[in-house]
PDB file of N, CA and C in Angstrom:
ATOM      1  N   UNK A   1       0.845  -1.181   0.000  1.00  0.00           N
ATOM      2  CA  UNK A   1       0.000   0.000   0.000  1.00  0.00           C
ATOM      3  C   UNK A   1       0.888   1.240   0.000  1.00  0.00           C
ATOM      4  N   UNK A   2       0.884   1.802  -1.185  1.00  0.00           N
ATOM      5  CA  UNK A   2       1.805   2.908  -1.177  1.00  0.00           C
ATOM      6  C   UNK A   2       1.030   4.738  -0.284  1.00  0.00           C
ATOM      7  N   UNK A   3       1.307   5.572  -0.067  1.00  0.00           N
ATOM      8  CA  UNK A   3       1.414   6.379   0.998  1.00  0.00           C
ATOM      9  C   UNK A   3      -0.085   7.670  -0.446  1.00  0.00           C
ATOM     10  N   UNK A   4      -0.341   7.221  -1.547  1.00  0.00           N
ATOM     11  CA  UNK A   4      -1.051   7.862  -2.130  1.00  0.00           C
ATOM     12  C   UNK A   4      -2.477   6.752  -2.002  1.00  0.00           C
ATOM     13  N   UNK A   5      -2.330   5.366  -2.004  1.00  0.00           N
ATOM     14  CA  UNK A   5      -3.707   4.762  -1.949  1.00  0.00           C
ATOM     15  C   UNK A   5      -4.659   5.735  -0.787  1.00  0.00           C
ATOM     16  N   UNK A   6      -3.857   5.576   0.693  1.00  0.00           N
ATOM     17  CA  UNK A   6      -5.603   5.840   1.809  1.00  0.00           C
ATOM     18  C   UNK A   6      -5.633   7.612   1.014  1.00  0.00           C
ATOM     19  N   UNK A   7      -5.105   8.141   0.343  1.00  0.00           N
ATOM     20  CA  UNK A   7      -5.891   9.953  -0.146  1.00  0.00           C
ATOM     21  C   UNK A   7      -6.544   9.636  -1.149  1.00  0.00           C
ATOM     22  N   UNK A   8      -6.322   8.393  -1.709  1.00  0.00           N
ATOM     23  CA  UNK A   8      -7.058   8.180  -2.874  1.00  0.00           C
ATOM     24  C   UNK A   8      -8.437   7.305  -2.758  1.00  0.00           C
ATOM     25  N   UNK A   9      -8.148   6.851  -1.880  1.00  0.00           N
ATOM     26  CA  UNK A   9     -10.167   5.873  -1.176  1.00  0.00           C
ATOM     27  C   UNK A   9     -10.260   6.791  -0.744  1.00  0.00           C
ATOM     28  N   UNK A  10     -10.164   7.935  -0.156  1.00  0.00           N
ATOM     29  CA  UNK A  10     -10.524   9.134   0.927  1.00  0.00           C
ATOM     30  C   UNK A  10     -11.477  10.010  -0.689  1.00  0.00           C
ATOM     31  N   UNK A  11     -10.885  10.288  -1.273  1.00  0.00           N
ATOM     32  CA  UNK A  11     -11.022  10.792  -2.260  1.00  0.00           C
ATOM     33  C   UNK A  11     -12.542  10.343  -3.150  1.00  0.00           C
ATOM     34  N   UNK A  12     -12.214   8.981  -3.241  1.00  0.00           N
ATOM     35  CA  UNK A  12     -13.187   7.879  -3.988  1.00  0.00           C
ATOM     36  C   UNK A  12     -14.393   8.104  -3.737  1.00  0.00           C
ATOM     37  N   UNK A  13     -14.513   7.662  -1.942  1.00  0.00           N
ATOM     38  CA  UNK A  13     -15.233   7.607  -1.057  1.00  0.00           C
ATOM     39  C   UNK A  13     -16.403   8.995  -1.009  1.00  0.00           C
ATOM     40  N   UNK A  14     -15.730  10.660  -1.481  1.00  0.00           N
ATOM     41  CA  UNK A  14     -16.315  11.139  -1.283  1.00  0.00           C
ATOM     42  C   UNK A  14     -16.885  11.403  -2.459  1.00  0.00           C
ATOM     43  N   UNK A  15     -16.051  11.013  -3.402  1.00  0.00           N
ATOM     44  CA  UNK A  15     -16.801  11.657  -4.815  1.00  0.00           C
ATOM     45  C   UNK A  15     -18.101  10.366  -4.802  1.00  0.00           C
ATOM     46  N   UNK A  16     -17.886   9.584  -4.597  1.00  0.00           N
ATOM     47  CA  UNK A  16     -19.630   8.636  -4.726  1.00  0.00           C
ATOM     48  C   UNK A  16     -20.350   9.205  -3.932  1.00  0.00           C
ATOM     49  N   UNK A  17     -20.251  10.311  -2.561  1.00  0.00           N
ATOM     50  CA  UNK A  17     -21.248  10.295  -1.536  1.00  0.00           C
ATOM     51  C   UNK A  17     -21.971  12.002  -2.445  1.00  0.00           C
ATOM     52  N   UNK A  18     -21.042  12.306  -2.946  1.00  0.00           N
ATOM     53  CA  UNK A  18     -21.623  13.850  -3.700  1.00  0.00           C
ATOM     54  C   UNK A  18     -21.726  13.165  -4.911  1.00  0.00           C
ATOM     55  N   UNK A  19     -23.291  13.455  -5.321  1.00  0.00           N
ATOM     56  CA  UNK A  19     -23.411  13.517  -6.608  1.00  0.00           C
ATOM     57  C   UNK A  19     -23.232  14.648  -7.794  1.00  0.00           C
ATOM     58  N   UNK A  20     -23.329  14.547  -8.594  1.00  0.00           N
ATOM     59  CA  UNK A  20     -23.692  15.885 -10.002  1.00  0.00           C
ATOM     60  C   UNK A  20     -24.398  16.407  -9.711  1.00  0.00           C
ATOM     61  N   UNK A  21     -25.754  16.156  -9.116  1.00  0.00           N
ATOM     62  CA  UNK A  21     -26.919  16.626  -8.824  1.00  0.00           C
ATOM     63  C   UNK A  21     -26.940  17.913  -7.757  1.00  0.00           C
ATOM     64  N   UNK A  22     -26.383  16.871  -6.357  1.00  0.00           N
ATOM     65  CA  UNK A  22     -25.766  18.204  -5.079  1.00  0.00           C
ATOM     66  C   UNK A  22     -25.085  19.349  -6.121  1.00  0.00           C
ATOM     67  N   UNK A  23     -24.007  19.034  -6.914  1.00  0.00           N
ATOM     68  CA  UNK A  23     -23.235  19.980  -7.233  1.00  0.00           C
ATOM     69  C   UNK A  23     -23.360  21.113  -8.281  1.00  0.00           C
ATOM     70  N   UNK A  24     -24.631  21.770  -8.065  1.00  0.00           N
ATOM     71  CA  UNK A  24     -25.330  22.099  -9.524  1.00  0.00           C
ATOM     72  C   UNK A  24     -24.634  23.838  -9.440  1.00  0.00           C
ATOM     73  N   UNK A  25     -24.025  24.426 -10.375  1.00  0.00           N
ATOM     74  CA  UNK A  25     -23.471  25.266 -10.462  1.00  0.00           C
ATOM     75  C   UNK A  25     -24.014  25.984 -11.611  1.00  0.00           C
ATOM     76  N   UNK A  26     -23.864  27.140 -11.651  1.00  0.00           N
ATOM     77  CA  UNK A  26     -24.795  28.031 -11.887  1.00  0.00           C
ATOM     78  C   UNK A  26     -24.154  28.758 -13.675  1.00  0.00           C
ATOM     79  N   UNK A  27     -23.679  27.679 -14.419  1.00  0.00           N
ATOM     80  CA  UNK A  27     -23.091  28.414 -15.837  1.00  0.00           C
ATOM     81  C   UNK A  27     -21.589  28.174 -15.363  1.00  0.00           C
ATOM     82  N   UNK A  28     -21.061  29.102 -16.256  1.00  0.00           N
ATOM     83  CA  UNK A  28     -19.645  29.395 -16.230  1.00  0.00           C
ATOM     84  C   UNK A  28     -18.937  30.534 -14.738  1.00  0.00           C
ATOM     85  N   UNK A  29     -18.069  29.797 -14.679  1.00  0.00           N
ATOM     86  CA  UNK A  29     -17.188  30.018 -13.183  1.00  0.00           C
ATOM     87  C   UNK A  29     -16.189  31.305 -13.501  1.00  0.00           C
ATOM     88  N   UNK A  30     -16.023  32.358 -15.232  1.00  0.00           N
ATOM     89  CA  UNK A  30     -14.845  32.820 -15.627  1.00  0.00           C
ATOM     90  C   UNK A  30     -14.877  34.260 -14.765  1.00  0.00           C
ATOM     91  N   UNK A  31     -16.654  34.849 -14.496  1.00  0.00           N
ATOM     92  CA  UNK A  31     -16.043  35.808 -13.524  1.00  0.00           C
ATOM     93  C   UNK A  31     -15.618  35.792 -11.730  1.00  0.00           C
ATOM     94  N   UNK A  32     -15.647  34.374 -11.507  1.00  0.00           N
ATOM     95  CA  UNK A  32     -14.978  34.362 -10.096  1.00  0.00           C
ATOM     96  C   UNK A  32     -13.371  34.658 -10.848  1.00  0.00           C
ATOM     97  N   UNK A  33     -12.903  33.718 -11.645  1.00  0.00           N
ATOM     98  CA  UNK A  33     -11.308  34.171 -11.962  1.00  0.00           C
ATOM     99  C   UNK A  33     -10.981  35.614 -11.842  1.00  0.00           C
ATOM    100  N   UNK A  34     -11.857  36.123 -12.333  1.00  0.00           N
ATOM    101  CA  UNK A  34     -11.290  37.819 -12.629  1.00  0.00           C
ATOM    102  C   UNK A  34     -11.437  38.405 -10.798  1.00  0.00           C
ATOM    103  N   UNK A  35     -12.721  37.981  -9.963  1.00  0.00           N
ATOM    104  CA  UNK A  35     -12.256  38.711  -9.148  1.00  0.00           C
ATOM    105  C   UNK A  35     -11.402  38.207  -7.920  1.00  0.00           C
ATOM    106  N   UNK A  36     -10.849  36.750  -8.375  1.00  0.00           N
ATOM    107  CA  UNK A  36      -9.642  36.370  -7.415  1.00  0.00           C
ATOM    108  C   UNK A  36      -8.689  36.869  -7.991  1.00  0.00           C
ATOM    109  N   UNK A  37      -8.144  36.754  -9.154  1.00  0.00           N
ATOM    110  CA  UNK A  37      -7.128  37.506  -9.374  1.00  0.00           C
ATOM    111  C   UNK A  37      -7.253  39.320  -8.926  1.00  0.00           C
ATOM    112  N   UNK A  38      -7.891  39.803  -9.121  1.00  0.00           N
ATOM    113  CA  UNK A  38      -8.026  40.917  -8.267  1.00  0.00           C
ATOM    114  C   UNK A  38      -7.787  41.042  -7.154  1.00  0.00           C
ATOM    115  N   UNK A  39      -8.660  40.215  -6.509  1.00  0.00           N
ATOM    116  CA  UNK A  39      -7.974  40.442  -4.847  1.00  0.00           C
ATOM    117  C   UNK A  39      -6.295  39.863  -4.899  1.00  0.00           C
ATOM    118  N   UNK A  40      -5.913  39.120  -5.944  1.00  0.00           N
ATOM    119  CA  UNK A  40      -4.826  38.565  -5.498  1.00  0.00           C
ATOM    120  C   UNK A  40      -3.523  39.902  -5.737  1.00  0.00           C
ATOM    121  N   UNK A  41      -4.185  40.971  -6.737  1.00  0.00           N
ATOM    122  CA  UNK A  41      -3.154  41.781  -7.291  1.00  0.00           C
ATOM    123  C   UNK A  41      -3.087  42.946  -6.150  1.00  0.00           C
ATOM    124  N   UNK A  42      -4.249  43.111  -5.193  1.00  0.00           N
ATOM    125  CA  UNK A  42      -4.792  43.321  -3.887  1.00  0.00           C
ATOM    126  C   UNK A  42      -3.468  43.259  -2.783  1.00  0.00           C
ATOM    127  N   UNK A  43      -3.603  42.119  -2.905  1.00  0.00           N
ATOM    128  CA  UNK A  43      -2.841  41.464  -1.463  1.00  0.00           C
ATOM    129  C   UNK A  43      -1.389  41.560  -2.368  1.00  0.00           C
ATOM    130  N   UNK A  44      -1.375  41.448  -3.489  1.00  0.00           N
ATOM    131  CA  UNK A  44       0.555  41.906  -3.492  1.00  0.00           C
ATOM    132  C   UNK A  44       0.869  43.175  -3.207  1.00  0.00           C
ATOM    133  N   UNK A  45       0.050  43.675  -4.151  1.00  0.00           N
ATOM    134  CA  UNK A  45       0.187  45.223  -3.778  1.00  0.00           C
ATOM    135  C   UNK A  45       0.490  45.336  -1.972  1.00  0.00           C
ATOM    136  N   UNK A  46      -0.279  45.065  -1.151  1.00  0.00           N
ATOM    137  CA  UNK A  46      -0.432  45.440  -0.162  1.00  0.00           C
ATOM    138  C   UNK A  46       1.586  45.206   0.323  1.00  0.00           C
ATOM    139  N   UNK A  47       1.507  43.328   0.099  1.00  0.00           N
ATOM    140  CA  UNK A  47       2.600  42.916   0.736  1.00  0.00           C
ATOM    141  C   UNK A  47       4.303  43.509   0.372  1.00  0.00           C
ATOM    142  N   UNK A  48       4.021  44.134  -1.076  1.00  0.00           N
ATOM    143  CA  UNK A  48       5.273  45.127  -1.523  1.00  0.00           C
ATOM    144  C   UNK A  48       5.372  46.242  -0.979  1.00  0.00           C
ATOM    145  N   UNK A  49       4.265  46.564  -0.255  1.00  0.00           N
ATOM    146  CA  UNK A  49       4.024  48.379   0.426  1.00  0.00           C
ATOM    147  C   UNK A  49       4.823  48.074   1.657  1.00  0.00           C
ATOM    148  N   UNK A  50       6.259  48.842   1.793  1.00  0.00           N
ATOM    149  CA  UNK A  50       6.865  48.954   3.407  1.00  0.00           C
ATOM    150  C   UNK A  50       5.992  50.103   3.816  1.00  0.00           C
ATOM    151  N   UNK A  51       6.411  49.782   5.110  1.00  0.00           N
ATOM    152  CA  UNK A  51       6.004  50.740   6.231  1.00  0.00           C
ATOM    153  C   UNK A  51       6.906  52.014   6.013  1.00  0.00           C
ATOM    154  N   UNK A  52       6.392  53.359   6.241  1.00  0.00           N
ATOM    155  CA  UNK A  52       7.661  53.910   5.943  1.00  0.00           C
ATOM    156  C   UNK A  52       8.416  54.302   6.699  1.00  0.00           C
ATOM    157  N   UNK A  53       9.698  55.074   6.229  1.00  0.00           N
ATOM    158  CA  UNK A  53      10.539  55.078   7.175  1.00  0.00           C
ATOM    159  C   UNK A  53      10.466  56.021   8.541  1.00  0.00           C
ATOM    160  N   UNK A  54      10.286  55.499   9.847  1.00  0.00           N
ATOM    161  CA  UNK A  54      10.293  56.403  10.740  1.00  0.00           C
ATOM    162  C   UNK A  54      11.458  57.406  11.017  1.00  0.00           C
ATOM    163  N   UNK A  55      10.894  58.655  11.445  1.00  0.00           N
ATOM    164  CA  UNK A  55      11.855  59.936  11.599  1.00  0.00           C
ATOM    165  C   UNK A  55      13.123  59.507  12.337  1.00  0.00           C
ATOM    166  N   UNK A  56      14.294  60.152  12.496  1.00  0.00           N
ATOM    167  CA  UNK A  56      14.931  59.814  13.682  1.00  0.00           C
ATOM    168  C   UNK A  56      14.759  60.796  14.705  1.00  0.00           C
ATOM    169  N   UNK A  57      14.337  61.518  14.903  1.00  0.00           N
ATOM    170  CA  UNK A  57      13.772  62.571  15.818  1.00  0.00           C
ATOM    171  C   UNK A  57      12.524  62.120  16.510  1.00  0.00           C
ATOM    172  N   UNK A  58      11.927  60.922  16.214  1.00  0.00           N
ATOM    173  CA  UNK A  58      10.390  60.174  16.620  1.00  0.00           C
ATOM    174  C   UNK A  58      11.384  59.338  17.740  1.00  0.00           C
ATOM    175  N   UNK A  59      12.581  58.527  17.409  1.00  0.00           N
ATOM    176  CA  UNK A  59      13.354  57.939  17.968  1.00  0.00           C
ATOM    177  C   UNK A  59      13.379  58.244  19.094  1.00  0.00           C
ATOM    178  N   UNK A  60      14.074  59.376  18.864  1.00  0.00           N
ATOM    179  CA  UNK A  60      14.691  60.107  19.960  1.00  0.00           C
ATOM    180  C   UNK A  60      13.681  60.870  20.940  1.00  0.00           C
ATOM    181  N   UNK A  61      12.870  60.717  20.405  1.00  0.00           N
ATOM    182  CA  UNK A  61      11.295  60.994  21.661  1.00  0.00           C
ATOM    183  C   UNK A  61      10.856  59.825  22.204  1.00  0.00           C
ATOM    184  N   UNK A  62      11.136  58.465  21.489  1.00  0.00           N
ATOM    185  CA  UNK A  62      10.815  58.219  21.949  1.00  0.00           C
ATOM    186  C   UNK A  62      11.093  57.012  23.583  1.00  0.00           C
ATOM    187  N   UNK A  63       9.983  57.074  24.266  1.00  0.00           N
ATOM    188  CA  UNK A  63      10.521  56.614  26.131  1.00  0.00           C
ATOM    189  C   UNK A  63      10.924  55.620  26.129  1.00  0.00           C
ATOM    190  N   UNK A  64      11.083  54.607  25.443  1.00  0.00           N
ATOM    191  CA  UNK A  64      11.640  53.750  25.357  1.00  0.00           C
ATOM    192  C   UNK A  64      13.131  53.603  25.618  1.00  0.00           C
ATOM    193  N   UNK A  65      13.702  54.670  25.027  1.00  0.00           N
ATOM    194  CA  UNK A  65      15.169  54.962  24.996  1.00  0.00           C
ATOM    195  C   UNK A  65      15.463  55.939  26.160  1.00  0.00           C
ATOM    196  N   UNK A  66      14.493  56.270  27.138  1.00  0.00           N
ATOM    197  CA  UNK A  66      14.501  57.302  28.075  1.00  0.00           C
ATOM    198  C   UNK A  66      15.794  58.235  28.008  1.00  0.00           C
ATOM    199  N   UNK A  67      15.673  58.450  26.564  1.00  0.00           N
ATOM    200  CA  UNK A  67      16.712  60.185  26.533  1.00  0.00           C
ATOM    201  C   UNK A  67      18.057  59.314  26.311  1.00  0.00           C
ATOM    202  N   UNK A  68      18.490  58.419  26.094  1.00  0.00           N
ATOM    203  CA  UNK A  68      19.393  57.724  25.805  1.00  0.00           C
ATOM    204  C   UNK A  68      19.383  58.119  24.276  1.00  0.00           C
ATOM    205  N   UNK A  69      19.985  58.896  24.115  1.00  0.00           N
ATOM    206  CA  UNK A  69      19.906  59.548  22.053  1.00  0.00           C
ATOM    207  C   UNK A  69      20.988  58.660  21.447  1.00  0.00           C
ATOM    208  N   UNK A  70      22.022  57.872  22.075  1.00  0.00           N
ATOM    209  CA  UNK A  70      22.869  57.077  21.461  1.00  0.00           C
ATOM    210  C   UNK A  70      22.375  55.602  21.476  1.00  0.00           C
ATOM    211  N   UNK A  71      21.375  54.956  22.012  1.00  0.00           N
ATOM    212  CA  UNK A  71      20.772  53.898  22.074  1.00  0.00           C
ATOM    213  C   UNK A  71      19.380  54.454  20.572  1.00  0.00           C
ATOM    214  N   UNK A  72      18.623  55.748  20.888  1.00  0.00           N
ATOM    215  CA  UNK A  72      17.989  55.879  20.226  1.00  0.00           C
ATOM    216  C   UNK A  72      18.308  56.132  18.457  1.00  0.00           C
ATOM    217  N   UNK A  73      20.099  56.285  18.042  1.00  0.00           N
ATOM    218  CA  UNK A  73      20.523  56.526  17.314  1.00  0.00           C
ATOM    219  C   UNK A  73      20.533  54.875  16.525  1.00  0.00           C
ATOM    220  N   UNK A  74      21.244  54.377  17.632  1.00  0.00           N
ATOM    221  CA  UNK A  74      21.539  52.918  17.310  1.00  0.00           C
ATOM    222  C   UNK A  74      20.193  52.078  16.713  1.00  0.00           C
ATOM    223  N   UNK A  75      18.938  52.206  17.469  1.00  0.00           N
ATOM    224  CA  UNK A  75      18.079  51.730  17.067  1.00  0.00           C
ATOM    225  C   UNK A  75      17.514  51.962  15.313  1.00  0.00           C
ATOM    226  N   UNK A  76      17.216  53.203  15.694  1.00  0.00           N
ATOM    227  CA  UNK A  76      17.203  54.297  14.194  1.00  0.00           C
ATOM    228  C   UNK A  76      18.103  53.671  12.925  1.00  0.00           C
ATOM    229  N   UNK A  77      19.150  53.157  13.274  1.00  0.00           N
ATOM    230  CA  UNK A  77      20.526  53.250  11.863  1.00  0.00           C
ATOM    231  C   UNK A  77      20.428  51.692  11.675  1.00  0.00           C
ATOM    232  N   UNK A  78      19.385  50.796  13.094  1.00  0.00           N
ATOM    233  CA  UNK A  78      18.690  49.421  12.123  1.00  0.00           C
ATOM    234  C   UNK A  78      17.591  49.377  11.530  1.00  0.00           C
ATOM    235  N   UNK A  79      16.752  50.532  11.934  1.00  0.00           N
ATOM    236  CA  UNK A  79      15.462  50.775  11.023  1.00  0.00           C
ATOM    237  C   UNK A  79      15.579  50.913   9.620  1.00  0.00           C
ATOM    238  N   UNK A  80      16.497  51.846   9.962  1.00  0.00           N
ATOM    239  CA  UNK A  80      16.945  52.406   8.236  1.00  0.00           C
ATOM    240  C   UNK A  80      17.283  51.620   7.398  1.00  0.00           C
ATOM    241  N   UNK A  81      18.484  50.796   7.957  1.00  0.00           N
ATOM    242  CA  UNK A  81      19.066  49.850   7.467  1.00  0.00           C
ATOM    243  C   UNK A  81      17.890  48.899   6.783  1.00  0.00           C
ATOM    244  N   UNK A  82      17.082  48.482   7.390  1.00  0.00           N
ATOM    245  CA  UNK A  82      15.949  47.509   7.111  1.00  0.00           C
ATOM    246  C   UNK A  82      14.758  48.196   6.122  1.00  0.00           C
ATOM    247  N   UNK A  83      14.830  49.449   5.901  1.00  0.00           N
ATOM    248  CA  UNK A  83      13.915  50.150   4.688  1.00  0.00           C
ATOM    249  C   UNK A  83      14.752  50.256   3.994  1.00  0.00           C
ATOM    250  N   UNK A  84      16.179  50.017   4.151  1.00  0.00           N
ATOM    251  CA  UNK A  84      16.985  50.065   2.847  1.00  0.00           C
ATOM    252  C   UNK A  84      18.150  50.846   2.286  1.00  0.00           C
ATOM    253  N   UNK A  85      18.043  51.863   3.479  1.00  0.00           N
ATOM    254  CA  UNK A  85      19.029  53.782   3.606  1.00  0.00           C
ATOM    255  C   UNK A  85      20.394  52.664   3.882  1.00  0.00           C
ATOM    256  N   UNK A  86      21.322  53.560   2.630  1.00  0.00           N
ATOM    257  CA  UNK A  86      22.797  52.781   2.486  1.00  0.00           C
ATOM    258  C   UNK A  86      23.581  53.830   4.350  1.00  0.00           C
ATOM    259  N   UNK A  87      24.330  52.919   3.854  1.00  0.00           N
ATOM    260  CA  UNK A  87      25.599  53.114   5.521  1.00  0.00           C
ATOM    261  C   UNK A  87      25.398  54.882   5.859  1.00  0.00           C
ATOM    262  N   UNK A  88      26.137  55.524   4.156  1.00  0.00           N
ATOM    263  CA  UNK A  88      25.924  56.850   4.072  1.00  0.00           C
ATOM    264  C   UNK A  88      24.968  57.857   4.456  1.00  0.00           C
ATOM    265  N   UNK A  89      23.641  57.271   3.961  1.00  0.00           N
ATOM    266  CA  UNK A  89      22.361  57.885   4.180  1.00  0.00           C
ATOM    267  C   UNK A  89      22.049  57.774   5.718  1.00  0.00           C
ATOM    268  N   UNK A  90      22.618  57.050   6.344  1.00  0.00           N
ATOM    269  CA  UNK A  90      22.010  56.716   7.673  1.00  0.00           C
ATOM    270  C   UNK A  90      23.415  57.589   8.695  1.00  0.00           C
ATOM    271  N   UNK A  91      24.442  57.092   7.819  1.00  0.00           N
ATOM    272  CA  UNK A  91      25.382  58.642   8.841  1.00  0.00           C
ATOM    273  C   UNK A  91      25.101  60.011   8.563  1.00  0.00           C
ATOM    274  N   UNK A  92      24.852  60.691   7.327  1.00  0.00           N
ATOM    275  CA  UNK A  92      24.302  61.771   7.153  1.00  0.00           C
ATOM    276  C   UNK A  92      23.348  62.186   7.935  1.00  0.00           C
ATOM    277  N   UNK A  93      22.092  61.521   8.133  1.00  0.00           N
ATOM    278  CA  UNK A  93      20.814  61.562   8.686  1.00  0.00           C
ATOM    279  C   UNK A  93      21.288  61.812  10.653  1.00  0.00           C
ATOM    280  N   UNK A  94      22.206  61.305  10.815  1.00  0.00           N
ATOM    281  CA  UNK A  94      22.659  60.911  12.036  1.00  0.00           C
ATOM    282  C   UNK A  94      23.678  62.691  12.488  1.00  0.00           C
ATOM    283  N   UNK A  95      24.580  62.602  11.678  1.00  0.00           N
ATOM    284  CA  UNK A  95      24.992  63.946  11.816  1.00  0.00           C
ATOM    285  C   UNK A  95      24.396  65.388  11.875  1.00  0.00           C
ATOM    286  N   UNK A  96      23.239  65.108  10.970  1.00  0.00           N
ATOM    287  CA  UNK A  96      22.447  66.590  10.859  1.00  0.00           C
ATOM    288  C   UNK A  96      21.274  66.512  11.928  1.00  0.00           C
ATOM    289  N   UNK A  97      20.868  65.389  12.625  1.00  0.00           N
ATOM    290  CA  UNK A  97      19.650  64.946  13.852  1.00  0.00           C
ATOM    291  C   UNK A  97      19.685  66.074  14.630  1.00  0.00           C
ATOM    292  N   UNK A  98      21.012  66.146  15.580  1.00  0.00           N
ATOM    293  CA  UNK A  98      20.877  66.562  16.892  1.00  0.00           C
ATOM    294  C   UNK A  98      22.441  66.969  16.865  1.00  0.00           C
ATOM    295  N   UNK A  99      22.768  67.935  17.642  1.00  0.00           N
ATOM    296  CA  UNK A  99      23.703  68.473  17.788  1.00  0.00           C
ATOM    297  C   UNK A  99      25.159  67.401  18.802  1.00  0.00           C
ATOM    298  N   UNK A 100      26.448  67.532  18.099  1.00  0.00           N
ATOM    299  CA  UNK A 100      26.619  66.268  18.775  1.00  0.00           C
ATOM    300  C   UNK A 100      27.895  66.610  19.070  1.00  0.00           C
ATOM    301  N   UNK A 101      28.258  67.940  19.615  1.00  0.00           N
ATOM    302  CA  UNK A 101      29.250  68.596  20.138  1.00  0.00           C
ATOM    303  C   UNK A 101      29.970  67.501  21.362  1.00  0.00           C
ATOM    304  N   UNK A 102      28.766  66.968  22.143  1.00  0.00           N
ATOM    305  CA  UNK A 102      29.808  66.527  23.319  1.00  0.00           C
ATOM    306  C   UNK A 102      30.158  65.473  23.240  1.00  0.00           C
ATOM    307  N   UNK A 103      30.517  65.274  21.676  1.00  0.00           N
ATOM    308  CA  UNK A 103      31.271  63.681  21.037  1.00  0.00           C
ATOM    309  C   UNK A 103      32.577  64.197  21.290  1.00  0.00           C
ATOM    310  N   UNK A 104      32.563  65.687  20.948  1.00  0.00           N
ATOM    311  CA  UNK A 104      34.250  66.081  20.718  1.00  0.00           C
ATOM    312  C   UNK A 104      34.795  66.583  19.738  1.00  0.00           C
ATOM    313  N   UNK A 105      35.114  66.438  19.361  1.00  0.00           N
ATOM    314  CA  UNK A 105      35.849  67.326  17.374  1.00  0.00           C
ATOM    315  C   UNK A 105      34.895  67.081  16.430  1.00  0.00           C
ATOM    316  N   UNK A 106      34.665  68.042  15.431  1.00  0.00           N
ATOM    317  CA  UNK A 106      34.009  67.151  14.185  1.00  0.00           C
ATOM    318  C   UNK A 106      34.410  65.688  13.670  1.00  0.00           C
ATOM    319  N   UNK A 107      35.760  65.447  13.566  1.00  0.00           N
ATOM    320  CA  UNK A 107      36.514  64.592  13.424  1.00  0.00           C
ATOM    321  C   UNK A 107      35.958  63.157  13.954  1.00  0.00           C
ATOM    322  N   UNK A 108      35.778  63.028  15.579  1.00  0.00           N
ATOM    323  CA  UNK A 108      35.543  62.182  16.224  1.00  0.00           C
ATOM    324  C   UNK A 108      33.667  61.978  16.285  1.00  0.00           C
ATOM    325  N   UNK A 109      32.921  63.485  15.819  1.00  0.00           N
ATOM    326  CA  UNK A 109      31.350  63.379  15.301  1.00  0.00           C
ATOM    327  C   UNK A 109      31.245  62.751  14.314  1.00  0.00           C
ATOM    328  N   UNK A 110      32.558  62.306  13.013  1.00  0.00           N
ATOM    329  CA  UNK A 110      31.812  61.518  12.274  1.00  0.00           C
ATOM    330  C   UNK A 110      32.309  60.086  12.323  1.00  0.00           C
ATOM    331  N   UNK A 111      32.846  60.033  13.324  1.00  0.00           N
ATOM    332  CA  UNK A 111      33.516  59.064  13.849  1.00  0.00           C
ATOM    333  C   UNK A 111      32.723  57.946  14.193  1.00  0.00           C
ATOM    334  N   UNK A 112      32.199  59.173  15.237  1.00  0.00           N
ATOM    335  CA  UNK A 112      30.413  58.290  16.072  1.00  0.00           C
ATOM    336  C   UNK A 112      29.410  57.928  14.736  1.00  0.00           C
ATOM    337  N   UNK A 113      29.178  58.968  13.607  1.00  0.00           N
ATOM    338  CA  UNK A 113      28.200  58.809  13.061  1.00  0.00           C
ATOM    339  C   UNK A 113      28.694  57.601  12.079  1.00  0.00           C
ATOM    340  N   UNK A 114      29.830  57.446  11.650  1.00  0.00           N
ATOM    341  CA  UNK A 114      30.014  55.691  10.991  1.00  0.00           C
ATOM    342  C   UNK A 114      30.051  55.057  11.972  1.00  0.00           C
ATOM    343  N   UNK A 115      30.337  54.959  13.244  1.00  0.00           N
ATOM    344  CA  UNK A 115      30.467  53.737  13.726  1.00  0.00           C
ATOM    345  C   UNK A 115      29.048  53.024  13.749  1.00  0.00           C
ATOM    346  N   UNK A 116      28.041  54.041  14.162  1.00  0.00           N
ATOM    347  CA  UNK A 116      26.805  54.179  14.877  1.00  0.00           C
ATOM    348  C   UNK A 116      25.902  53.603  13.186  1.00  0.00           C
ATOM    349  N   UNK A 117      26.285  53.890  12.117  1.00  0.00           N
ATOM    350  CA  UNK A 117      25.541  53.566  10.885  1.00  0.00           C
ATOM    351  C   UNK A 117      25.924  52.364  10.376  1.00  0.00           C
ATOM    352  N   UNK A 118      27.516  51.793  10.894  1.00  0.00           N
ATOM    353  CA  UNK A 118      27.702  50.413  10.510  1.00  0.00           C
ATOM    354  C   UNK A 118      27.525  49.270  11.138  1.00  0.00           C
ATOM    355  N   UNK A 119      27.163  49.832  12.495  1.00  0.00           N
ATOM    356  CA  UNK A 119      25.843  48.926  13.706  1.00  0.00           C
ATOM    357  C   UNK A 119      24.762  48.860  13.338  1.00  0.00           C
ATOM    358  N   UNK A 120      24.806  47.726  12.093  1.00  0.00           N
ATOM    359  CA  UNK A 120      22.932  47.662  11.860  1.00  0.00           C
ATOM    360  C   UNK A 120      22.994  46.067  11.822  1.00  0.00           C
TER     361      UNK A 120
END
């Protein structure tokens, strides 16, 4: 007894208990096609739509990070990362946020802002 016979008496079994008769359908089936494929072009659409990208200033409000702006940075530069913003876009974004004098030199501000954008 191979592993397709019992789906196939399962099968057998029900097509004798439904007749033609039970199954009386109403003409041609071609406009259900059109509106499953619709919903189906529906639901891609939907599933290609990202979320968009949150601010980094929403970040940084928000309590989660209770004022921690370098945790809230960090979080931010994996968001981005995950909508897609290259290394660059996410240190730029990071440098112009919030003022970030008490890193120390410009030098060592963009220091923070690659390190902080290649933590994703």
């Amino acid at each position: 007894m191979s592993a397709r016979e019992p789906e196939a008496s399962v099968r057998s079994a029900i097509s004798r208990r439904i007749s033609a008769e039970q199954l009386s359908w109403d003409g041609d089936l071609g406009h259900l096609k059109g509106d499953i494929a619709a919903m189906a072009d529906v639901a891609g659409q939907d599933a290609q739509e990202s979320p968009p990208l949150r601010p980094l200033d929403e970040f940084h409000r928000d309590p989660r990070y209770a004022g921690d702006l370098h945790r809230a940075d960090m979080a931010w530069a994996r968001h981005a990362a995950a909508m897609g913003l290259s290394a660059s876009e996410i240190r730029a974004a990071i440098m112009q946020a919030r003022d970030l004098a008490k890193k120390g030199s410009p030098q060592r501000q963009r220091e923070y802002a690659e390190r902080t954008a290649g933590r994703r």
